[in-house]
C-alpha atoms as a PDB file:
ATOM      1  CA  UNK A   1     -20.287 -57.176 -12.582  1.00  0.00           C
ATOM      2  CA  UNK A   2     -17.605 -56.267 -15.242  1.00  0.00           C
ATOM      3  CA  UNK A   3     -15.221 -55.461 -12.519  1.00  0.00           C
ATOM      4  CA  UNK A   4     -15.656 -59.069 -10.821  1.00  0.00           C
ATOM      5  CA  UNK A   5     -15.436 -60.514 -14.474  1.00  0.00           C
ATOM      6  CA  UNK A   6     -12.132 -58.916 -14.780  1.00  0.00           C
ATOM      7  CA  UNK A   7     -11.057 -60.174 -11.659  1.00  0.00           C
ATOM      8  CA  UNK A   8     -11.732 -63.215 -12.500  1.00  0.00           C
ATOM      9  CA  UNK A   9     -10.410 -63.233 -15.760  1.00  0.00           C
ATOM     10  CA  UNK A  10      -6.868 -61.734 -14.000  1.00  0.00           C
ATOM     11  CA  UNK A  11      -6.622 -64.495 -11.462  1.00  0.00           C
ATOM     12  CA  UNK A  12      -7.257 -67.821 -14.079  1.00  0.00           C
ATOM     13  CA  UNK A  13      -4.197 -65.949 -16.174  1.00  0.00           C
ATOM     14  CA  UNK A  14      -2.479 -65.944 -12.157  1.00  0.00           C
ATOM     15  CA  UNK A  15      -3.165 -69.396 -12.016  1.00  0.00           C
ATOM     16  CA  UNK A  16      -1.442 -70.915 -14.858  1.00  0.00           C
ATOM     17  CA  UNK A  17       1.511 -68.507 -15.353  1.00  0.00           C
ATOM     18  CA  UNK A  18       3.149 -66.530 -12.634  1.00  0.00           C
ATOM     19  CA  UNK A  19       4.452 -63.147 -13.736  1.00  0.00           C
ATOM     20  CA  UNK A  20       7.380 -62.432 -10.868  1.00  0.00           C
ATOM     21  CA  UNK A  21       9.135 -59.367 -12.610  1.00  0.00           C
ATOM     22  CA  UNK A  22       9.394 -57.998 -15.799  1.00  0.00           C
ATOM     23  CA  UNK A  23      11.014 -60.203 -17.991  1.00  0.00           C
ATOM     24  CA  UNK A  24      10.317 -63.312 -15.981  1.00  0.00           C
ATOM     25  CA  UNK A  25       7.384 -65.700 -15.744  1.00  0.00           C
ATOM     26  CA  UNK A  26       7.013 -68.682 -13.875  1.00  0.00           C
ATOM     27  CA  UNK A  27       4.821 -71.847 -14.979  1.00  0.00           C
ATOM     28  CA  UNK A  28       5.228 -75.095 -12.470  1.00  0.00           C
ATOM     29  CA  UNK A  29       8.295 -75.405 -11.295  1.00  0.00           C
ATOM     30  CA  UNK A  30      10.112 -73.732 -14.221  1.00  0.00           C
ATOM     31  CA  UNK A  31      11.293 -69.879 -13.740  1.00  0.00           C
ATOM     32  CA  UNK A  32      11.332 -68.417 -17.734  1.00  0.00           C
ATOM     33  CA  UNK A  33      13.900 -65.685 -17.582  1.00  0.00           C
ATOM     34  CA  UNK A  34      14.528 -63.001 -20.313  1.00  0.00           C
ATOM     35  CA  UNK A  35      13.220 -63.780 -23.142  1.00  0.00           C
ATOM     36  CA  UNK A  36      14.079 -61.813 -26.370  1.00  0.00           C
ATOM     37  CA  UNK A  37      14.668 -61.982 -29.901  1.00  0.00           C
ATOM     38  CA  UNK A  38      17.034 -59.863 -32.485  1.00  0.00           C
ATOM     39  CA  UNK A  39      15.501 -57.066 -34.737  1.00  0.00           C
ATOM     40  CA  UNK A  40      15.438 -58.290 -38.368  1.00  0.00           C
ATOM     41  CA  UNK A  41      15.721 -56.981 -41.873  1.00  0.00           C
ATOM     42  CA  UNK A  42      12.655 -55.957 -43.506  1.00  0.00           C
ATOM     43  CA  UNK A  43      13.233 -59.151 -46.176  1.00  0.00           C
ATOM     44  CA  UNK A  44      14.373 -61.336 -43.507  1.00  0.00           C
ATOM     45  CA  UNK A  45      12.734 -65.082 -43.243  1.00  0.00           C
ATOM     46  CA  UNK A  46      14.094 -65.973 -40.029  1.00  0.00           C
ATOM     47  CA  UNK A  47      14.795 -65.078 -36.825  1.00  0.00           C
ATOM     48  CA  UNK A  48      15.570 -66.114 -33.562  1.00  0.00           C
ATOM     49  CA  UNK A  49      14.109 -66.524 -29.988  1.00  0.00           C
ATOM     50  CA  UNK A  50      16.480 -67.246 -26.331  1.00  0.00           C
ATOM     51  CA  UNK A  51      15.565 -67.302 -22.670  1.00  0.00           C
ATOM     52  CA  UNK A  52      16.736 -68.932 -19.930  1.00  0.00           C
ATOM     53  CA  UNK A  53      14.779 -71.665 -18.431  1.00  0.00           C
ATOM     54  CA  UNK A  54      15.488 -72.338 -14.863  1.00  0.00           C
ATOM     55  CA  UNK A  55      13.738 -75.745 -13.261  1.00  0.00           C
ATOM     56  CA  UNK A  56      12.942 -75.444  -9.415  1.00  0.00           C
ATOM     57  CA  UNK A  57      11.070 -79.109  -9.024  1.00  0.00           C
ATOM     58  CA  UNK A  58      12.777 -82.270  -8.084  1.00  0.00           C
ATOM     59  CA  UNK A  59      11.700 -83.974 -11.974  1.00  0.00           C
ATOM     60  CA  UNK A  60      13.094 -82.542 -15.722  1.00  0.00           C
ATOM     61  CA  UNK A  61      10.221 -81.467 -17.638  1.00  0.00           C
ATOM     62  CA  UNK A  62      11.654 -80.734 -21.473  1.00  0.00           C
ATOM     63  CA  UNK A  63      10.384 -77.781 -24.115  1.00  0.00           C
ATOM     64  CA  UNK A  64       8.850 -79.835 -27.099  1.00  0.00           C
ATOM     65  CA  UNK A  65       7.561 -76.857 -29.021  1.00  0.00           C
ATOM     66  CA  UNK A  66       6.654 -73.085 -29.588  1.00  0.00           C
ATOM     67  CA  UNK A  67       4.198 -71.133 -31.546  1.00  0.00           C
ATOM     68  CA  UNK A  68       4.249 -67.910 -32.623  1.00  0.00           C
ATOM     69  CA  UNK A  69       1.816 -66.042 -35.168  1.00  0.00           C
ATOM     70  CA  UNK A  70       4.514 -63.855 -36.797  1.00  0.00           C
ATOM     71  CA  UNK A  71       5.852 -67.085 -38.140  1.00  0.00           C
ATOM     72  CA  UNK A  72       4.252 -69.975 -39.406  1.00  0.00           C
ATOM     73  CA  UNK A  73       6.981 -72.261 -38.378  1.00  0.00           C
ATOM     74  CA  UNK A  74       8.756 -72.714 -35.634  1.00  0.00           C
ATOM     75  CA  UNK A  75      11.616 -74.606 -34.481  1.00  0.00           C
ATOM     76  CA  UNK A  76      13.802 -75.890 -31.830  1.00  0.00           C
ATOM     77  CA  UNK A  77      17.175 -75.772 -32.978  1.00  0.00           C
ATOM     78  CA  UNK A  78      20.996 -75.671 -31.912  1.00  0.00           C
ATOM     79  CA  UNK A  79      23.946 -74.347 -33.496  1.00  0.00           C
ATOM     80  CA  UNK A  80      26.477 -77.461 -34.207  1.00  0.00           C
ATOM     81  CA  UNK A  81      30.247 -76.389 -35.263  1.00  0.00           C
ATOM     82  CA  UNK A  82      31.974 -78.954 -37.544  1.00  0.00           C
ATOM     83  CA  UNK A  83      35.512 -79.864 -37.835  1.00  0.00           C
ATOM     84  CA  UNK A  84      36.179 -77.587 -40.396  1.00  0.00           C
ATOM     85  CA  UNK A  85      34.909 -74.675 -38.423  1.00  0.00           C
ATOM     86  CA  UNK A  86      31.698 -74.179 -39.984  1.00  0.00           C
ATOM     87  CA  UNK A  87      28.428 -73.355 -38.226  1.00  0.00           C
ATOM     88  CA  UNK A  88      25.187 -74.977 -39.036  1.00  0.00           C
ATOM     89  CA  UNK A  89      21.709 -75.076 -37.564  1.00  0.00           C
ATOM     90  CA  UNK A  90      20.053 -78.525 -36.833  1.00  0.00           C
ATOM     91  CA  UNK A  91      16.780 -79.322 -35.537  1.00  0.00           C
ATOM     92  CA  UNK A  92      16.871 -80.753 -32.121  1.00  0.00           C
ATOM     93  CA  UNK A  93      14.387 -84.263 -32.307  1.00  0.00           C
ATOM     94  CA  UNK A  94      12.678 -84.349 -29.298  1.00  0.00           C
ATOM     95  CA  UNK A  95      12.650 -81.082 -27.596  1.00  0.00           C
ATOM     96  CA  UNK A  96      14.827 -79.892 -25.095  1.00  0.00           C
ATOM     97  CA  UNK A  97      15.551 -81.312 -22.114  1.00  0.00           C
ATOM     98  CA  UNK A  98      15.028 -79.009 -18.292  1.00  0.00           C
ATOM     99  CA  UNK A  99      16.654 -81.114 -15.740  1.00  0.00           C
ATOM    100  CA  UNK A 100      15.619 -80.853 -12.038  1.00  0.00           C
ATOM    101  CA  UNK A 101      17.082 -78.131 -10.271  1.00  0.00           C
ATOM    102  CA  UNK A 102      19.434 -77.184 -13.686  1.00  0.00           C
ATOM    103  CA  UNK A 103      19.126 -73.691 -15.911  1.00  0.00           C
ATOM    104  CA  UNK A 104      19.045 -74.028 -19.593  1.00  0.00           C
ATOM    105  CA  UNK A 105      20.428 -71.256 -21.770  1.00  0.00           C
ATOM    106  CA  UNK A 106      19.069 -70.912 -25.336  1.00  0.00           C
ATOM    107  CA  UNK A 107      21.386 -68.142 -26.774  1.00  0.00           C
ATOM    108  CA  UNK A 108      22.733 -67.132 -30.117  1.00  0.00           C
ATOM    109  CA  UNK A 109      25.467 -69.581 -30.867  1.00  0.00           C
ATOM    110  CA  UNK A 110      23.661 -72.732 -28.965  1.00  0.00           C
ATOM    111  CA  UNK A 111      19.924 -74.034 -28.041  1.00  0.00           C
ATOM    112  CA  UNK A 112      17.569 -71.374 -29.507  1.00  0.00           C
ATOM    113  CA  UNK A 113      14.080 -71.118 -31.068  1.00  0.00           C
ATOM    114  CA  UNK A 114      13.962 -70.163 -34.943  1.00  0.00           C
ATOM    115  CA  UNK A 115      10.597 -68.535 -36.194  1.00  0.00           C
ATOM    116  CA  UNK A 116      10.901 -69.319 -40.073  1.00  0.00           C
ATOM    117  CA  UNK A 117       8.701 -68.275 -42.798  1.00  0.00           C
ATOM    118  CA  UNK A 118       8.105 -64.116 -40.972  1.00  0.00           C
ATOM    119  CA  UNK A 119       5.260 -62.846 -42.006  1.00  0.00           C
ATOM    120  CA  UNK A 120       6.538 -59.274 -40.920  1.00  0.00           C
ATOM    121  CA  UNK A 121       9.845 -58.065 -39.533  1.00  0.00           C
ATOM    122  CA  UNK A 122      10.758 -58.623 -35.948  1.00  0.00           C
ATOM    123  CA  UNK A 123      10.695 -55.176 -34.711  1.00  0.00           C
ATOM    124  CA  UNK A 124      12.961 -53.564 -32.142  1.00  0.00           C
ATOM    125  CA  UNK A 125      11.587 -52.550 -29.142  1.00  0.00           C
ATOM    126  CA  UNK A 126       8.227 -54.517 -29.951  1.00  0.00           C
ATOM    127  CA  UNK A 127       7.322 -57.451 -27.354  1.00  0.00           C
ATOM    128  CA  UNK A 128       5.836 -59.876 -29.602  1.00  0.00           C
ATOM    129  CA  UNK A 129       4.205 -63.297 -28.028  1.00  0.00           C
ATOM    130  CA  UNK A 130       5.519 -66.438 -28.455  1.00  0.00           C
ATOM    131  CA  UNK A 131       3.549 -69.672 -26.973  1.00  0.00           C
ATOM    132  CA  UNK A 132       6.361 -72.150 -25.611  1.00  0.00           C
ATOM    133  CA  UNK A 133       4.894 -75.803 -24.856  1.00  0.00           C
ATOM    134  CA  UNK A 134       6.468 -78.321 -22.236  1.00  0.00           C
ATOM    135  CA  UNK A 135       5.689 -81.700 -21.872  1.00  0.00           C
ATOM    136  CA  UNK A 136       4.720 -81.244 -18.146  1.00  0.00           C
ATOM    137  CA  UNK A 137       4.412 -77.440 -17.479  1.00  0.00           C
ATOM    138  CA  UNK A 138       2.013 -77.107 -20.698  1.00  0.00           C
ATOM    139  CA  UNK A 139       1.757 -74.414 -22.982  1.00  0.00           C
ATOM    140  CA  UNK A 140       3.159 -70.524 -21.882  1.00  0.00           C
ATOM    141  CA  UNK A 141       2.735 -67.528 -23.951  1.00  0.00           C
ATOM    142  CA  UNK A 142       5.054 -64.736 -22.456  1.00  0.00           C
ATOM    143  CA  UNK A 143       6.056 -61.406 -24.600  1.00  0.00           C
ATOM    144  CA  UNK A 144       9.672 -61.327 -26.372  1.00  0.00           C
ATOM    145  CA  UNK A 145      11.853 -58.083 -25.670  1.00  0.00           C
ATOM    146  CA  UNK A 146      13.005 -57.320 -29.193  1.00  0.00           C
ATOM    147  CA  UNK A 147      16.462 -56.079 -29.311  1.00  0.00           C
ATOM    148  CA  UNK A 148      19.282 -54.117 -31.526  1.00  0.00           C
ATOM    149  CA  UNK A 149      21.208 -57.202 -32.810  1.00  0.00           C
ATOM    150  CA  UNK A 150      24.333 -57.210 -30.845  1.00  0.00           C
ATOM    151  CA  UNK A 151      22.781 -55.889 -27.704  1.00  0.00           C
ATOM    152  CA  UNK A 152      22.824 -58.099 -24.644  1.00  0.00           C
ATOM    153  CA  UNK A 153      19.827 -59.083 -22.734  1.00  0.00           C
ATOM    154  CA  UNK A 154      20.923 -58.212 -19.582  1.00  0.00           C
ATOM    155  CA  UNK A 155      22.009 -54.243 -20.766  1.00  0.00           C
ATOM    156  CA  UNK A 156      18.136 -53.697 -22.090  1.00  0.00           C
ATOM    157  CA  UNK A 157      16.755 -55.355 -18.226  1.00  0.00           C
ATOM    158  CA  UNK A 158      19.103 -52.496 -17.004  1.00  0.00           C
ATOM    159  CA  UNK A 159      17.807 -49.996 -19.135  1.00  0.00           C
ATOM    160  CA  UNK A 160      13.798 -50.007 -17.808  1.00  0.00           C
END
């Protein structure tokens, strides 16, 4: 009985998000590629969260949110250079947008997701969950890689 329970429980998680390899997860027609997030300080209040999103389907679908409960808040936010040079973070009004058959980077330096207000450090070589929510794929929790700042994503895939 516990075993069929467990079954069970295994194939509704199946069912609303595909796990295709380490690192990815599919929900719908979007393919959610690498996620991680930098190590931070001990006194840090921020941090930041990329992936790539990748959409399959023949309609856009956008990302409109995320949760995560090592931060309180969290935004959507891009990096916007200004004339003199300087780099600022705004908040990006209305989510982001996954057009049909497109891939979306968030990366340091563009799109990304800020977790403000951390309650504890984000902790290298933890996978911490993070629930992103799209206006037509729902809601997706999938574990962040936490990295070495500096490090690329793609060296740490290599590394497993």
């Amino acid at each position: 009985m516990l075993k069929t329970l467990a079954l069970l429980a295994a194939a509704s998680l199946v069912a609303t998000a595909n796990i295709t390899q380490a690192g990815e997860v599919s929900v719908g027609t979007l393919d959610l590629k690498t996620p991680f997030a930098y190590a931070t300080p001990p006194s840090a209040k921020v941090g930041g969260g990329y992936l790539t999103i990748a959409n399959t389907g023949d309609a856009a679908d956008r990302l409109v949110g995320a949760t995560a409960k090592f931060a309180p808040t969290v935004m959507l936010h891009r990096t916007v250079v200004d004339d003199n040079g300087t780099a600022r973070m705004e908040h990006v009004m209305g989510g982001i947008e996954i057009p049909a058959g497109e891939m979306v980077m968030l990366a340091p330096g563009g799109l990304h997701i800020m977790f403000m207000g951390l309650t504890a450090p984000i902790v290298e070589g933890e996978t911490p969950e993070v629930t992103l929510t799209f206006e037509k794929a729902g809601d997706v929790t999938l574990p962040f890689d936490v990295l070495r700042p500096g490090t690329k994503p793609e060296a740490h895939a290599h590394s497993h």
